[in-house]
PDB file of N, CA and C in Angstrom:
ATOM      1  N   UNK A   1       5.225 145.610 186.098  1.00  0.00           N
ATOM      2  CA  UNK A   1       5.565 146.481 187.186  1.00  0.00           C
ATOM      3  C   UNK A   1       4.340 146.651 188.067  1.00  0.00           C
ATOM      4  N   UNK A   2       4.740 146.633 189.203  1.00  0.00           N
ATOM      5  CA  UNK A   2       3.324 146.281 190.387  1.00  0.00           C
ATOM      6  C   UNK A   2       3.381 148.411 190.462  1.00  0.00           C
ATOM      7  N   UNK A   3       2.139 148.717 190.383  1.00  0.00           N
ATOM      8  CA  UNK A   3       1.703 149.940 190.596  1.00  0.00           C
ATOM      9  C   UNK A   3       0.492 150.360 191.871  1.00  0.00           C
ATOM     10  N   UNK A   4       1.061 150.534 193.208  1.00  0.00           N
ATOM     11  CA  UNK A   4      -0.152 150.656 194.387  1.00  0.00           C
ATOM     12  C   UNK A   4      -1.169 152.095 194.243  1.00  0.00           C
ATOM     13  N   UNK A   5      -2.180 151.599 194.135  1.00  0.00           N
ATOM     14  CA  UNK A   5      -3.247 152.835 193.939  1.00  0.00           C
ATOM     15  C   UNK A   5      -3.763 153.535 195.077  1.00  0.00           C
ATOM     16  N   UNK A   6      -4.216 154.691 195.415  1.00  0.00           N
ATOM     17  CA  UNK A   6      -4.803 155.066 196.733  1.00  0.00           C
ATOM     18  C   UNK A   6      -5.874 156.319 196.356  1.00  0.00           C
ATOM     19  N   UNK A   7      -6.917 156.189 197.123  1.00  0.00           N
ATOM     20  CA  UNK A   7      -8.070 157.262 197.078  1.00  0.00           C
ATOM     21  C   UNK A   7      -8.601 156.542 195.679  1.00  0.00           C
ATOM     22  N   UNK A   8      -9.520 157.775 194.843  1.00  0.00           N
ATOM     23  CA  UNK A   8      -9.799 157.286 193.932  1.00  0.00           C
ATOM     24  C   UNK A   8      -9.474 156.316 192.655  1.00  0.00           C
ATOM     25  N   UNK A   9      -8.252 156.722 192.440  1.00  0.00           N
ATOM     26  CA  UNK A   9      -7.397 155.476 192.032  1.00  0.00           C
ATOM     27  C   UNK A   9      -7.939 154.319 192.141  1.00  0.00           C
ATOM     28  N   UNK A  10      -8.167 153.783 193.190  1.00  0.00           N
ATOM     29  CA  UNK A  10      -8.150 152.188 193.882  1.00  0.00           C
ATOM     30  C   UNK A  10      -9.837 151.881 193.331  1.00  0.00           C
ATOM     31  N   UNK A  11     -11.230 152.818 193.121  1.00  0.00           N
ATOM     32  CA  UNK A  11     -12.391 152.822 192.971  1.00  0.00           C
ATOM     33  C   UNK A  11     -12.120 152.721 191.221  1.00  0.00           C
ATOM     34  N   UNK A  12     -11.347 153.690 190.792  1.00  0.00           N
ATOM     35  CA  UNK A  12     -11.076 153.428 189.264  1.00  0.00           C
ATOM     36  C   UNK A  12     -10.640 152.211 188.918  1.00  0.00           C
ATOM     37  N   UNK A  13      -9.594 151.746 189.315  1.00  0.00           N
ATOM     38  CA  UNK A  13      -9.018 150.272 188.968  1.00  0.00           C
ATOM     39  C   UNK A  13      -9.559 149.102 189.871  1.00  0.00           C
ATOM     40  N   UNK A  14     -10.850 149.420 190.697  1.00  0.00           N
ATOM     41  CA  UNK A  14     -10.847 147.880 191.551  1.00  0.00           C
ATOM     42  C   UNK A  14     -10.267 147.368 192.261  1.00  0.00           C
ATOM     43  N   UNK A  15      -8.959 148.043 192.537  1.00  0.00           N
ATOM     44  CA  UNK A  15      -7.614 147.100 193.191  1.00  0.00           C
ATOM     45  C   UNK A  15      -6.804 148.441 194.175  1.00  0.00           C
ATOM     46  N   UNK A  16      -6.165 147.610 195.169  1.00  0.00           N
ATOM     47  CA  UNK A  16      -5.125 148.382 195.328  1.00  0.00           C
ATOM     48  C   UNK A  16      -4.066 148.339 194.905  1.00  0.00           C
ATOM     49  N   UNK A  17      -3.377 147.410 194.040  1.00  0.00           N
ATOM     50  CA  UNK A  17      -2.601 147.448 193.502  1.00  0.00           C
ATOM     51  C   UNK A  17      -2.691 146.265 192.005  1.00  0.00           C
ATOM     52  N   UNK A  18      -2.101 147.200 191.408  1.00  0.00           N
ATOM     53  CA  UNK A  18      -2.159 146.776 189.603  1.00  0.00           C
ATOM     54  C   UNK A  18      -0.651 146.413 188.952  1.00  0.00           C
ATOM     55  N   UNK A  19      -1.126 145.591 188.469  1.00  0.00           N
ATOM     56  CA  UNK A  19       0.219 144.878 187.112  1.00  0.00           C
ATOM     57  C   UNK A  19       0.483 145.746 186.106  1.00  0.00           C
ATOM     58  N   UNK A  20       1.401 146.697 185.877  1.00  0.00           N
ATOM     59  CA  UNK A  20       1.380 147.399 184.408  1.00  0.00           C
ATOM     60  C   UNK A  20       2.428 146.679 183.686  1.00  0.00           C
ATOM     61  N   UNK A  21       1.934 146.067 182.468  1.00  0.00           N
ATOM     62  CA  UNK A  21       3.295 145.745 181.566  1.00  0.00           C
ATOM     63  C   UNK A  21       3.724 146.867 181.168  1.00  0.00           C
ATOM     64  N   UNK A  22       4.610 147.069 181.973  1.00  0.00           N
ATOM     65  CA  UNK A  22       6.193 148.504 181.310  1.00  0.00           C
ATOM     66  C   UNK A  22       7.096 147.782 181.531  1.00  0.00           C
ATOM     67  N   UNK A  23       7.804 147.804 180.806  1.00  0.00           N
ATOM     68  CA  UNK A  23       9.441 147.317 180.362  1.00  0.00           C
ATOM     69  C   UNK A  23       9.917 147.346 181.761  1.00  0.00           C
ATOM     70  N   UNK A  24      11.219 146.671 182.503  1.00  0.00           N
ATOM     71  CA  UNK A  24      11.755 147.081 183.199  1.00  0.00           C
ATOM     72  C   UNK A  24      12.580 148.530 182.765  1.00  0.00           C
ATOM     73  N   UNK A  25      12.452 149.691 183.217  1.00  0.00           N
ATOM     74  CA  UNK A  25      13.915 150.696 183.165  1.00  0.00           C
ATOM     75  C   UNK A  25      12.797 151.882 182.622  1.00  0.00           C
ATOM     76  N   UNK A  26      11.416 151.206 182.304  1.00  0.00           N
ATOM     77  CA  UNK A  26      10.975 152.258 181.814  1.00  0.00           C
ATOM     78  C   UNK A  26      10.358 153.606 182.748  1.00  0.00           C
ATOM     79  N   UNK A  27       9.911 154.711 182.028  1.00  0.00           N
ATOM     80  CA  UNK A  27      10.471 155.977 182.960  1.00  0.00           C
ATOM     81  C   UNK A  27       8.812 156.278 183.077  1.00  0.00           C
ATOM     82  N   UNK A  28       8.791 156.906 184.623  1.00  0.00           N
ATOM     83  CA  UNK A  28       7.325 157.145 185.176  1.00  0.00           C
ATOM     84  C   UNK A  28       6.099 157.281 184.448  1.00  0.00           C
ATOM     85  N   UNK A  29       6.197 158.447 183.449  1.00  0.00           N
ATOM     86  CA  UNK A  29       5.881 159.000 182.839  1.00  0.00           C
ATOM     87  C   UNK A  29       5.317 157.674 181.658  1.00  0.00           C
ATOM     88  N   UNK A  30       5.958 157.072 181.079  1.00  0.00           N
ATOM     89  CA  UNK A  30       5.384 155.694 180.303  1.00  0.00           C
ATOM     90  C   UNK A  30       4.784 154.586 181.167  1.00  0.00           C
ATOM     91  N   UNK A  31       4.687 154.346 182.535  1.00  0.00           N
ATOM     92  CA  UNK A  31       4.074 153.377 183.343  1.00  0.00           C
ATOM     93  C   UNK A  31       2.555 154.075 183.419  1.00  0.00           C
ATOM     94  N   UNK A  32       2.839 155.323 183.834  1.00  0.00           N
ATOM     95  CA  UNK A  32       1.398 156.209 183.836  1.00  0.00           C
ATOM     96  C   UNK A  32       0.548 156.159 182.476  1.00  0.00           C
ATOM     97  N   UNK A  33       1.257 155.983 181.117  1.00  0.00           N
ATOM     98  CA  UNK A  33       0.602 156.047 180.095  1.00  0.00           C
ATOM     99  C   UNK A  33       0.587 154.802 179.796  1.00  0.00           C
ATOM    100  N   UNK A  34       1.088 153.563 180.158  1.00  0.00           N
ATOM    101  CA  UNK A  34       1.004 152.219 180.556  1.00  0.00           C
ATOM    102  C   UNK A  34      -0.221 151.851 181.339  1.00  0.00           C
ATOM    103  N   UNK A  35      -0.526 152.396 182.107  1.00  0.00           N
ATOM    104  CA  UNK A  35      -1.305 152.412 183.124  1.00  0.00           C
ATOM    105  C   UNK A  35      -2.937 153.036 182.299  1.00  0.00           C
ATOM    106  N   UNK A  36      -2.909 154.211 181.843  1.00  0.00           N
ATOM    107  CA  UNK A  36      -3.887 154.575 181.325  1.00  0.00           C
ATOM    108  C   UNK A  36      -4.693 153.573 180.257  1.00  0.00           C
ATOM    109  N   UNK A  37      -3.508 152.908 179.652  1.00  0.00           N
ATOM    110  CA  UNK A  37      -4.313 152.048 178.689  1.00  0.00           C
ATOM    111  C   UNK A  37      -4.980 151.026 178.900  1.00  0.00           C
ATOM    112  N   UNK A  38      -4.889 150.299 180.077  1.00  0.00           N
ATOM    113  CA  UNK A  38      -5.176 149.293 180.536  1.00  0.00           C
ATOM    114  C   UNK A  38      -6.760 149.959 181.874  1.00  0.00           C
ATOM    115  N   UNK A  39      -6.551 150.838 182.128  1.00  0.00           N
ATOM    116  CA  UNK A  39      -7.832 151.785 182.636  1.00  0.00           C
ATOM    117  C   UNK A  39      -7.915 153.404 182.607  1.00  0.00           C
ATOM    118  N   UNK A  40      -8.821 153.725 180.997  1.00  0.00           N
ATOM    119  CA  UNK A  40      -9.122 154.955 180.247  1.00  0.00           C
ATOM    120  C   UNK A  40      -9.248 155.789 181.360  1.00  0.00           C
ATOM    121  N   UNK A  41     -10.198 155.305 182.354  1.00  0.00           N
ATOM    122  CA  UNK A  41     -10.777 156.701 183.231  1.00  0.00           C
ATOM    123  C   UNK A  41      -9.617 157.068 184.197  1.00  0.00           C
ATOM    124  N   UNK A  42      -8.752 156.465 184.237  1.00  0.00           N
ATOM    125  CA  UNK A  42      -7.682 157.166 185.213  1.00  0.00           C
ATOM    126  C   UNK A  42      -6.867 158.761 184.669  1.00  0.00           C
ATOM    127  N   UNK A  43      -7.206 158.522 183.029  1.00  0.00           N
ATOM    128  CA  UNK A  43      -6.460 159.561 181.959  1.00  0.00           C
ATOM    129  C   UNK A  43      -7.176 161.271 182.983  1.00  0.00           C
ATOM    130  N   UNK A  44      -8.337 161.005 183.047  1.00  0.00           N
ATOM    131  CA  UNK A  44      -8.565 162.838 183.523  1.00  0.00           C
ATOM    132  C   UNK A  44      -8.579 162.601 184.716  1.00  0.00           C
ATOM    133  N   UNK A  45      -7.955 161.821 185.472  1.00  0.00           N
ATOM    134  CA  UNK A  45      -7.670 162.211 187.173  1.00  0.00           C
ATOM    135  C   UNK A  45      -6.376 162.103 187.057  1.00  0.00           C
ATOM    136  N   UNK A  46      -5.353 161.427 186.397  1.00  0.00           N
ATOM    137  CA  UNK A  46      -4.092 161.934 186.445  1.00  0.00           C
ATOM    138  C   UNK A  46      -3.538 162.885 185.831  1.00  0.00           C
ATOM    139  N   UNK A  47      -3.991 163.490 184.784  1.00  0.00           N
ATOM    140  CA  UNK A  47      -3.434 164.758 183.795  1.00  0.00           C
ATOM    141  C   UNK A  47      -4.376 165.834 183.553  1.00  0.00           C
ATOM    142  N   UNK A  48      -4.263 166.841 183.534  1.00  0.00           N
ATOM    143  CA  UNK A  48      -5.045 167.720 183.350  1.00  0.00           C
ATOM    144  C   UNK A  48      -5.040 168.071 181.485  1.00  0.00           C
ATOM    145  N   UNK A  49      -5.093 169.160 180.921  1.00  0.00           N
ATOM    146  CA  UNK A  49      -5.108 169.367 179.519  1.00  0.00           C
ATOM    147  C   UNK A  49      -4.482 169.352 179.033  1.00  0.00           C
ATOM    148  N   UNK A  50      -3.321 169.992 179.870  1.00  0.00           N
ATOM    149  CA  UNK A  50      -1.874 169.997 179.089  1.00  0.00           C
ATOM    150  C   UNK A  50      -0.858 169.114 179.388  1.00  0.00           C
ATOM    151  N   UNK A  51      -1.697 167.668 179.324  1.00  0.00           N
ATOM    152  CA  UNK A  51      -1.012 166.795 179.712  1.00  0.00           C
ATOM    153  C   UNK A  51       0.425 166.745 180.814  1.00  0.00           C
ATOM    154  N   UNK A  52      -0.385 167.693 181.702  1.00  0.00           N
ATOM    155  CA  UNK A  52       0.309 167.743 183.190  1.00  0.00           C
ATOM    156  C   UNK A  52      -0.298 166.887 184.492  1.00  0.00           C
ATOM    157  N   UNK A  53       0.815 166.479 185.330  1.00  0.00           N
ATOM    158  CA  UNK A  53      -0.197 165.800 186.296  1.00  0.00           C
ATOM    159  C   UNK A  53      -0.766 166.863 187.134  1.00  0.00           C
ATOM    160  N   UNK A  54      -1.966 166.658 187.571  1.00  0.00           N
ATOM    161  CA  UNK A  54      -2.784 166.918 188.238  1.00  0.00           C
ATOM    162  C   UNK A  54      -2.491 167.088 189.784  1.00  0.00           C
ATOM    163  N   UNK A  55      -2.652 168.554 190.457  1.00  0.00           N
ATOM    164  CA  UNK A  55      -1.894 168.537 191.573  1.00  0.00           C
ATOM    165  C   UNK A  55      -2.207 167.805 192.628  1.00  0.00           C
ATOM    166  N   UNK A  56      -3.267 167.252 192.674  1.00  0.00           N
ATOM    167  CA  UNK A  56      -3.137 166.019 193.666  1.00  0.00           C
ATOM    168  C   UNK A  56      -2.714 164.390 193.674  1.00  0.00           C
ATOM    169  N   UNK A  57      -1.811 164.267 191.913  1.00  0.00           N
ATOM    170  CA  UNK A  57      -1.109 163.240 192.146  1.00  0.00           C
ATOM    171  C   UNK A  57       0.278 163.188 192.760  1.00  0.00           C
ATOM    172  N   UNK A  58       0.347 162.151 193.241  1.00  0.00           N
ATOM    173  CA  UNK A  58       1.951 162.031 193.596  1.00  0.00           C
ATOM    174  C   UNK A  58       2.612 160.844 193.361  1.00  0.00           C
ATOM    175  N   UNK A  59       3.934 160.853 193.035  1.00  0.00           N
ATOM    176  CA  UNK A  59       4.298 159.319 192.738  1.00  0.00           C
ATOM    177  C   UNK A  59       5.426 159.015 193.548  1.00  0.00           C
ATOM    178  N   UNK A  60       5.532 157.895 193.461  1.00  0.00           N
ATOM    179  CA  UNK A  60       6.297 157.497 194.653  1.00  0.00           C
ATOM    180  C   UNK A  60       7.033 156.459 194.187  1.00  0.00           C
ATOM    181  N   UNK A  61       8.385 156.330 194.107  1.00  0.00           N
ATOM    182  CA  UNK A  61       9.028 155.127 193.670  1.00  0.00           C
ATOM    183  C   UNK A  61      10.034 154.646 195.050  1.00  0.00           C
ATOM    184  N   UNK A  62       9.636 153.041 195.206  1.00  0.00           N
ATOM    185  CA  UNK A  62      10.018 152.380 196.569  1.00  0.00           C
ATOM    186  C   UNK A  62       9.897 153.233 197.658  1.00  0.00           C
ATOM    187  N   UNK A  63       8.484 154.024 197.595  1.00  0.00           N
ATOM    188  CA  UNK A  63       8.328 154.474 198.440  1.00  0.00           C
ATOM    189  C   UNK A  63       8.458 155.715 199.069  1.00  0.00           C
ATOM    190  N   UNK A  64       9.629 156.280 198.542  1.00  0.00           N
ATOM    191  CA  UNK A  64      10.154 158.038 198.565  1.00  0.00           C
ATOM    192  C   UNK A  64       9.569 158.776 197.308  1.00  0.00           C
ATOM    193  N   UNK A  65       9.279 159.920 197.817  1.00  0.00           N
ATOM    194  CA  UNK A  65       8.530 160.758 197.256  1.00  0.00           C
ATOM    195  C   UNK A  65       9.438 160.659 195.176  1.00  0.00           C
ATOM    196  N   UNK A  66       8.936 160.430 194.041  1.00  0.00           N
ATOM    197  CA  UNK A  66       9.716 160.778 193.279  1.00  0.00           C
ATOM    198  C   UNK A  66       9.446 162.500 192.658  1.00  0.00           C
ATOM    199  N   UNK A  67       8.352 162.864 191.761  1.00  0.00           N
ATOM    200  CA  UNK A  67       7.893 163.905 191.876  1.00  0.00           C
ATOM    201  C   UNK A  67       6.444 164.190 192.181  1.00  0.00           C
ATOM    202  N   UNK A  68       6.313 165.196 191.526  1.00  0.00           N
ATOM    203  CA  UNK A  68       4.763 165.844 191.254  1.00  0.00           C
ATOM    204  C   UNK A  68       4.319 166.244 190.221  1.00  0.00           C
ATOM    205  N   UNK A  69       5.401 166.563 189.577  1.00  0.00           N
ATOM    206  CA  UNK A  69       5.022 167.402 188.080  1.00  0.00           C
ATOM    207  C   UNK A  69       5.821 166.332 187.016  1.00  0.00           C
ATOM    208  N   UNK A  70       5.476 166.305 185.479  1.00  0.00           N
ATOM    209  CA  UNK A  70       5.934 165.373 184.480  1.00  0.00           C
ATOM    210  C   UNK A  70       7.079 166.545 183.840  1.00  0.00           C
ATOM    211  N   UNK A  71       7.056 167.652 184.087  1.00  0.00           N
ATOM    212  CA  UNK A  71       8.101 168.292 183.299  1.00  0.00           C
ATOM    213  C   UNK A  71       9.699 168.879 184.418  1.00  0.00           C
TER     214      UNK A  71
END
């Protein structure tokens, strides 16, 4: 799954946009922890302690806003 990065993101991963192996169908929330494994330091700019996202992420699927929050 192609994942586009922006702001710090893009300095963390090198790229503006990244390959995550996630399943097709799989749900945001596992691409992000998909994503983490493949680059550790993204873990404390996307989640805070209680493994919430962080209010300045946002995700975006094809483009429209999807959420902000994981719960």
């Amino acid at each position: 799954m192609k994942v586009k990065l922006f702001a710090n993101f893009r300095d963390i991963c090198l790229d503006k946009v990244v390959e995550v192996p996630s399943p097709d169908g799989s749900s945001v929330a596992q691409v992000l922890e998909d994503l983490i494994k493949l680059y550790p330091a993204m873990e404390k700019e996307v989640f805070d302690g209680d493994r919430k996202l962080m209010p300045f992420v946002h995700v975006f699927i094809t483009e429209k806003i999807s959420f902000t929050k994981m719960d």
